[in-house]
N, C-alpha and C. Protein backbone atom coordinates (compact mmCIF):
# COMPACT_ATOMS: atom_id res chain seq x y z
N UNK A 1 18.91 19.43 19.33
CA UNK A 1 17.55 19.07 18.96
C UNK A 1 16.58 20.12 19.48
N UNK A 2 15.48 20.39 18.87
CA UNK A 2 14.62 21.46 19.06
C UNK A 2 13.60 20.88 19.79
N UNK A 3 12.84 21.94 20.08
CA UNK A 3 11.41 21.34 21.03
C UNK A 3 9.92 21.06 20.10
N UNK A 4 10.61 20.96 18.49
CA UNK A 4 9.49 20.76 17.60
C UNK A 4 8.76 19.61 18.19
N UNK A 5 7.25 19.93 17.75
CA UNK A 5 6.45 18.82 18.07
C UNK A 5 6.79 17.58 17.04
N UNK A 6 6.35 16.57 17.32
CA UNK A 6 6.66 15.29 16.96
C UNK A 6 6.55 15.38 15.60
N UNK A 7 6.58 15.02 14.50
CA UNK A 7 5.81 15.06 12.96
C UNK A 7 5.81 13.31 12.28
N UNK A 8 4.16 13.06 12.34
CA UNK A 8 4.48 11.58 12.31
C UNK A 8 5.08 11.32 11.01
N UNK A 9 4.82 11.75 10.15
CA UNK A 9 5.40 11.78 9.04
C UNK A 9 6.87 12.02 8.59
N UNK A 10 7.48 12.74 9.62
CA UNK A 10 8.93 12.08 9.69
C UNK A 10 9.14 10.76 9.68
N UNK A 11 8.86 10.37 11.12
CA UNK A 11 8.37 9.48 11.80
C UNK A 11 8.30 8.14 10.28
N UNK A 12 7.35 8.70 10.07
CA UNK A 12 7.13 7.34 8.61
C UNK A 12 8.37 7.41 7.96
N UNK A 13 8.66 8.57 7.22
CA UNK A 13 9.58 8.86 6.72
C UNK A 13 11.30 7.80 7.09
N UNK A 14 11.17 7.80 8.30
CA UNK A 14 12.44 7.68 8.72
C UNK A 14 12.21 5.87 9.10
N UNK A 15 11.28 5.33 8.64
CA UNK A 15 10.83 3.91 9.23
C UNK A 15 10.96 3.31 10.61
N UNK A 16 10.39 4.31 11.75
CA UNK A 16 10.11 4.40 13.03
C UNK A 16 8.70 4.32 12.91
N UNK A 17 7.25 4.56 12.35
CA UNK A 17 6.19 4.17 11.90
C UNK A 17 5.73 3.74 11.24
N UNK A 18 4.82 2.84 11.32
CA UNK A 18 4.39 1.79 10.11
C UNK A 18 3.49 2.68 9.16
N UNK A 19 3.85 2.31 7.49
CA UNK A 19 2.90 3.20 6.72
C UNK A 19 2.67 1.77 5.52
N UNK A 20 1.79 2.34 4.72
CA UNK A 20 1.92 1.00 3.47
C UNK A 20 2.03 2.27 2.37
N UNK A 21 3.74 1.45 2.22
CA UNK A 21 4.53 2.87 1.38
C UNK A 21 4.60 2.33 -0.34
N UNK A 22 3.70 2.58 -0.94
CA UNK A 22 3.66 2.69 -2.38
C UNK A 22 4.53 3.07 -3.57
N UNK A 23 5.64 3.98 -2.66
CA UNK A 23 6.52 4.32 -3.46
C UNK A 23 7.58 4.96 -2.82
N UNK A 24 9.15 4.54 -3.12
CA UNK A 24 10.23 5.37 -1.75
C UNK A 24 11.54 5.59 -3.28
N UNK A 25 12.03 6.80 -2.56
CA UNK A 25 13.23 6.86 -3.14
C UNK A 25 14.19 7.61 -2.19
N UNK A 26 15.43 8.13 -2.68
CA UNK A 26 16.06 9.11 -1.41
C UNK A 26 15.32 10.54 -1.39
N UNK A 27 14.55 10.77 -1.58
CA UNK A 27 14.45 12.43 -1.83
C UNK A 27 12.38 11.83 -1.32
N UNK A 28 11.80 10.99 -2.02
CA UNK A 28 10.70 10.97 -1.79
C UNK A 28 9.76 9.84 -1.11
N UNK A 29 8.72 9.89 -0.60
CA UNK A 29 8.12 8.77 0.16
C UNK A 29 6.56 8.87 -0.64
N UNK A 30 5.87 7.62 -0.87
CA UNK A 30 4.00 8.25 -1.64
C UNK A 30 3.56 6.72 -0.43
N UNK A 31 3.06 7.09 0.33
CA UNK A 31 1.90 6.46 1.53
C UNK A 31 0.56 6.29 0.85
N UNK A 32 0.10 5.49 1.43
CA UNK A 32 -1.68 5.01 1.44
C UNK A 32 -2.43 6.15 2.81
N UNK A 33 -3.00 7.30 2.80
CA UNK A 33 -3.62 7.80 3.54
C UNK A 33 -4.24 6.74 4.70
N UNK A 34 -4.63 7.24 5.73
CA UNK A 34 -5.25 6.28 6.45
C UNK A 34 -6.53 6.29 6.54
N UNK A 35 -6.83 8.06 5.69
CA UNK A 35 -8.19 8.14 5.55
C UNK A 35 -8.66 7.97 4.70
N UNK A 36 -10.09 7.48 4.16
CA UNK A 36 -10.54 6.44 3.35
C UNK A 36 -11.96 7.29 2.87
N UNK A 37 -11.89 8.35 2.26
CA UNK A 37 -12.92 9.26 1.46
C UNK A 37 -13.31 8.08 0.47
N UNK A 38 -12.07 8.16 -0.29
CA UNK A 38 -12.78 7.39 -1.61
C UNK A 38 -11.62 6.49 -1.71
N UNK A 39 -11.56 5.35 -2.62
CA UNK A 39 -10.90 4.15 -2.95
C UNK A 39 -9.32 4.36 -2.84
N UNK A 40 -8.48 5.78 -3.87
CA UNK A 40 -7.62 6.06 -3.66
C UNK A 40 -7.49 7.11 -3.06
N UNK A 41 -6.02 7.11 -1.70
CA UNK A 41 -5.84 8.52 -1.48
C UNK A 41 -4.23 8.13 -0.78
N UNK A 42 -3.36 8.82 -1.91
CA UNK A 42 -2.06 8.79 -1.57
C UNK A 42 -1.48 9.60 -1.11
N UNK A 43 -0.73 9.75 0.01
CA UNK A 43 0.12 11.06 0.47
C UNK A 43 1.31 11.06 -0.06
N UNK A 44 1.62 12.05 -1.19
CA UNK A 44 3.43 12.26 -1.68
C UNK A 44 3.95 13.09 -1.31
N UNK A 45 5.12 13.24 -0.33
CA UNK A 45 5.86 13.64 0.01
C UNK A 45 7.17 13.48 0.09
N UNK A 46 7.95 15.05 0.38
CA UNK A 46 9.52 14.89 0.82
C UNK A 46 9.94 14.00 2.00
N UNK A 47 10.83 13.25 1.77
CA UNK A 47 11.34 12.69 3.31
C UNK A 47 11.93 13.90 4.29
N UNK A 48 12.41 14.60 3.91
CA UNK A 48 13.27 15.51 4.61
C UNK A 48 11.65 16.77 5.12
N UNK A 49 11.94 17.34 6.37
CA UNK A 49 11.01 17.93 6.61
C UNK A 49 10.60 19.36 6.03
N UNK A 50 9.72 19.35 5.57
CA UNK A 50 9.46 20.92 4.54
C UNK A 50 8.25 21.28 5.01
N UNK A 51 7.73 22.72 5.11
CA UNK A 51 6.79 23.21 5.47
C UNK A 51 5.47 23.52 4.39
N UNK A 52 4.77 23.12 3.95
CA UNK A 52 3.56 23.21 2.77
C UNK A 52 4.25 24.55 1.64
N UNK A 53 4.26 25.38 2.60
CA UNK A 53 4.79 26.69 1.54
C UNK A 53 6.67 26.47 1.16
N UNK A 54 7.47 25.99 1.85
CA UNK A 54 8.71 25.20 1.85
C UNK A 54 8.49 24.22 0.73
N UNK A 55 7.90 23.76 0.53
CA UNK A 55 8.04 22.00 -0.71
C UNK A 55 7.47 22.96 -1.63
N UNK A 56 6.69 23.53 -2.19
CA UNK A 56 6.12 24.14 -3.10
C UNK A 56 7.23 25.07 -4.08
N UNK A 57 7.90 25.73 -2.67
CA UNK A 57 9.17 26.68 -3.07
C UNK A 57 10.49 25.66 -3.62
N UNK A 58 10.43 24.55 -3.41
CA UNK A 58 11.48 24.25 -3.59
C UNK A 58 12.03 23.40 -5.04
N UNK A 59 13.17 23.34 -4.96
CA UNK A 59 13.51 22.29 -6.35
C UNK A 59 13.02 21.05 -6.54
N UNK A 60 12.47 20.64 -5.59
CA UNK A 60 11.85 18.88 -5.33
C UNK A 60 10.64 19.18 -5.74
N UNK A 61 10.04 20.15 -5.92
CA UNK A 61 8.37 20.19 -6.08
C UNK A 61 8.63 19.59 -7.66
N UNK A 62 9.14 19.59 -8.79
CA UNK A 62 8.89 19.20 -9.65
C UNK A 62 8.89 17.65 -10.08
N UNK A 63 9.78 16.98 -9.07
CA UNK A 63 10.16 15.52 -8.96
C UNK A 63 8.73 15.19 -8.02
N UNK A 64 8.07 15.85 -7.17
CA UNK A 64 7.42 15.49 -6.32
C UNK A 64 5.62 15.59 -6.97
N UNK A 65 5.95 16.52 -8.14
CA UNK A 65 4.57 16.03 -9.07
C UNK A 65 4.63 15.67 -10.21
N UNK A 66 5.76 14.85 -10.82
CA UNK A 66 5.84 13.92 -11.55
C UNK A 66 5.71 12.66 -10.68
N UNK A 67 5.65 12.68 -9.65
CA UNK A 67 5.31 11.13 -8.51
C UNK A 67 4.11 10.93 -8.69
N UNK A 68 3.71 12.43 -8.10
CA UNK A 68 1.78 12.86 -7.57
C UNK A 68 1.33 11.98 -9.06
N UNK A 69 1.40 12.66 -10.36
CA UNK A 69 1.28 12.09 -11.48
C UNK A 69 1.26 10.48 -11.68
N UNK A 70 1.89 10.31 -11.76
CA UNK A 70 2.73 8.88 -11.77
C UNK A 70 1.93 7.92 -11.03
N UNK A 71 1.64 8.36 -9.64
CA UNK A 71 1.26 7.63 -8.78
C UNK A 71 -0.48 7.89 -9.58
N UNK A 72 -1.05 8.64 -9.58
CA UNK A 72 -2.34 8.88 -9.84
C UNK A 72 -2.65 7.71 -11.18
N UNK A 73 -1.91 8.02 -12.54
CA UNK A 73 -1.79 6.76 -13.26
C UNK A 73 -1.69 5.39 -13.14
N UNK A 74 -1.08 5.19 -11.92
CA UNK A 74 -0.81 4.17 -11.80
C UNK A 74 -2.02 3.07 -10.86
N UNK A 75 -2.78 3.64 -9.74
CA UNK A 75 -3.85 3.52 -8.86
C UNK A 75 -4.68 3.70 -9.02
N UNK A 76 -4.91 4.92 -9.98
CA UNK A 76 -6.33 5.52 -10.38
C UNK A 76 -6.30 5.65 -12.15
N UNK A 77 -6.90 4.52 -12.80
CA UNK A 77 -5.86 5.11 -14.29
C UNK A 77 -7.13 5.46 -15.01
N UNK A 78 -8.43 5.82 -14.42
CA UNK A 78 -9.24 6.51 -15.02
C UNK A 78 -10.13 7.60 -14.61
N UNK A 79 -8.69 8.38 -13.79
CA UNK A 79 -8.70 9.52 -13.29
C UNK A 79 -8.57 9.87 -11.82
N UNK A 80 -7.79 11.11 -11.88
CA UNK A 80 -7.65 11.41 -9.99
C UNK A 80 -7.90 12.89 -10.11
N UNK A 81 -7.06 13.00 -8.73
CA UNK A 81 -7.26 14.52 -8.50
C UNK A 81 -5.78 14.75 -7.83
N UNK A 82 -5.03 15.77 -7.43
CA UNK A 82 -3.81 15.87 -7.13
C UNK A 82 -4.29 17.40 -6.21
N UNK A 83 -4.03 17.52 -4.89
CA UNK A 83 -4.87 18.56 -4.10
C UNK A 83 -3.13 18.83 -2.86
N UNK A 84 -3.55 19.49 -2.52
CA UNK A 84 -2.35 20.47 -1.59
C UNK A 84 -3.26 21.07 -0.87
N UNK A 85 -3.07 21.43 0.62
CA UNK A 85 -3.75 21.76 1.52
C UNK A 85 -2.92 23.37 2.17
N UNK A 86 -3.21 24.09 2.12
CA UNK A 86 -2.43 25.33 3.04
C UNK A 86 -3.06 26.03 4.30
N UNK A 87 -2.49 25.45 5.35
CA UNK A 87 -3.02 26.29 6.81
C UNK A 87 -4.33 26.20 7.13
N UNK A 88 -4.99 26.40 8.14
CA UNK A 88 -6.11 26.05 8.56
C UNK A 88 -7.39 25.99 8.12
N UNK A 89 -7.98 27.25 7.76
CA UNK A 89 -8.58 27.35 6.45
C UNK A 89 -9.00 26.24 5.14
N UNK A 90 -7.64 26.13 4.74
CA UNK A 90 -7.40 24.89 3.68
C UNK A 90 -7.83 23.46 4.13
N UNK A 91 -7.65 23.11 5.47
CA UNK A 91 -7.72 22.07 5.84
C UNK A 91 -6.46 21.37 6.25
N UNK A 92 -5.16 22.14 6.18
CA UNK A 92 -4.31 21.68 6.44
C UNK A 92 -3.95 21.25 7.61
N UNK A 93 -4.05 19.87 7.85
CA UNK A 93 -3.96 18.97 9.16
C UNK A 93 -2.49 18.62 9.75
N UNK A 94 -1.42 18.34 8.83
CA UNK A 94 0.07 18.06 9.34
C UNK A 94 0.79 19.55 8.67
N UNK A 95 1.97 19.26 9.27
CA UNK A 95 2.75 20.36 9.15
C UNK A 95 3.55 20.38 7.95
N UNK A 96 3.73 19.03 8.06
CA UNK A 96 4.93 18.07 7.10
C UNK A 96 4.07 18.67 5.40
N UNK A 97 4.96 18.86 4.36
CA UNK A 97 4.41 19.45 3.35
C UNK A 97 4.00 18.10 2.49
N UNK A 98 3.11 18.14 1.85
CA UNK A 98 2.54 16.61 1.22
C UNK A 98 1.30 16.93 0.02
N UNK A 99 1.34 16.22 -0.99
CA UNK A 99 0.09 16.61 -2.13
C UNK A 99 -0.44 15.16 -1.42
N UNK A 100 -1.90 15.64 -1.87
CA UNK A 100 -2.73 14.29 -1.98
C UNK A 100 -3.18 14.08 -3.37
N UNK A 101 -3.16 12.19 -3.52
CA UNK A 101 -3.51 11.94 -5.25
C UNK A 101 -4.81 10.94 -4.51
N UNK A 102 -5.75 11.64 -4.97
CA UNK A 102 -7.18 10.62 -4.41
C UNK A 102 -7.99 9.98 -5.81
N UNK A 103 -8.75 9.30 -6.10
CA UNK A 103 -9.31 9.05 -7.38
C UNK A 103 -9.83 7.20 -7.33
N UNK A 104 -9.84 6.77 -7.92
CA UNK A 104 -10.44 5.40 -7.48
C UNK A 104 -12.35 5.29 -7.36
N UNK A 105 -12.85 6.60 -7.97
CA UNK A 105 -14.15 6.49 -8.16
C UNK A 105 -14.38 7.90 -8.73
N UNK A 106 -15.55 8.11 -9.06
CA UNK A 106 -16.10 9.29 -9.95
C UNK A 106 -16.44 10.25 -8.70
N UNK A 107 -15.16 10.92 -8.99
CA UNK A 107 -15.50 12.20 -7.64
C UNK A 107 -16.44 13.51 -8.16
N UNK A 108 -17.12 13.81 -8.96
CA UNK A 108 -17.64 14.59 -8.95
C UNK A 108 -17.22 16.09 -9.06
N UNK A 109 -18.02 17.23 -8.99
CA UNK A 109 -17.28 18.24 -9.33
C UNK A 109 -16.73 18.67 -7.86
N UNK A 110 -16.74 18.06 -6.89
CA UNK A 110 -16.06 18.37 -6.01
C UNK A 110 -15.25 17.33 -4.81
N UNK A 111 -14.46 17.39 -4.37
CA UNK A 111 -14.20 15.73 -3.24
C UNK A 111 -14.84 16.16 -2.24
């Protein structure tokens, strides 16, 4: 085992943290954010740990935005947004690689 820092999102992932999980399969997990911008905001992600530029690169990114999709239709069905965060700059807050599907009100030309 490595001296990686914790990643709560394993953590969820692995059902050692409580999340309100919207959608699970073997390969993917879609969470309720805990942060509350606007009405919807879903976190979709890999269960397995991937790095933002890692999930993007990989073969799951295409299963993982037919979810983003999916999920956005399904919560928000008169419109979302589907956003990815990269490194500090970006706003990127976890390590763990994850799209956000937010929507649930008229976001404007910007969130």
């Amino acid at each position: 085992m490595t001296n990686a820092p914790r990643c709560v999102f394993c953590e969820i992932a692995a059902g050692n943290e409580p999340a309100r999980v919207r959608y699970l399969d073997e390969d993917i997990i879609v969470i309720v954010n805990r942060l509350t911008w606007v009405p919807v905001m879903l976190l979709v992600m890999p269960k397995r740990h991937l790095s933002q530029m890692e999930m993007w690169s990989s073969g799951l990114m295409q299963r993982l935005g037919k979810t983003a999709v999916d999920m956005g239709a399904v919560f928000a069905p008169n419109g979302f947004r589907i956003l990815s965060n990269f490194g500090y700059d970006g706003l990127q807050s976890q390590s763990h690689g994850h799209l956000h599907v937010i929507g649930g009100a008229y976001l404007g030309e910007y969130a």
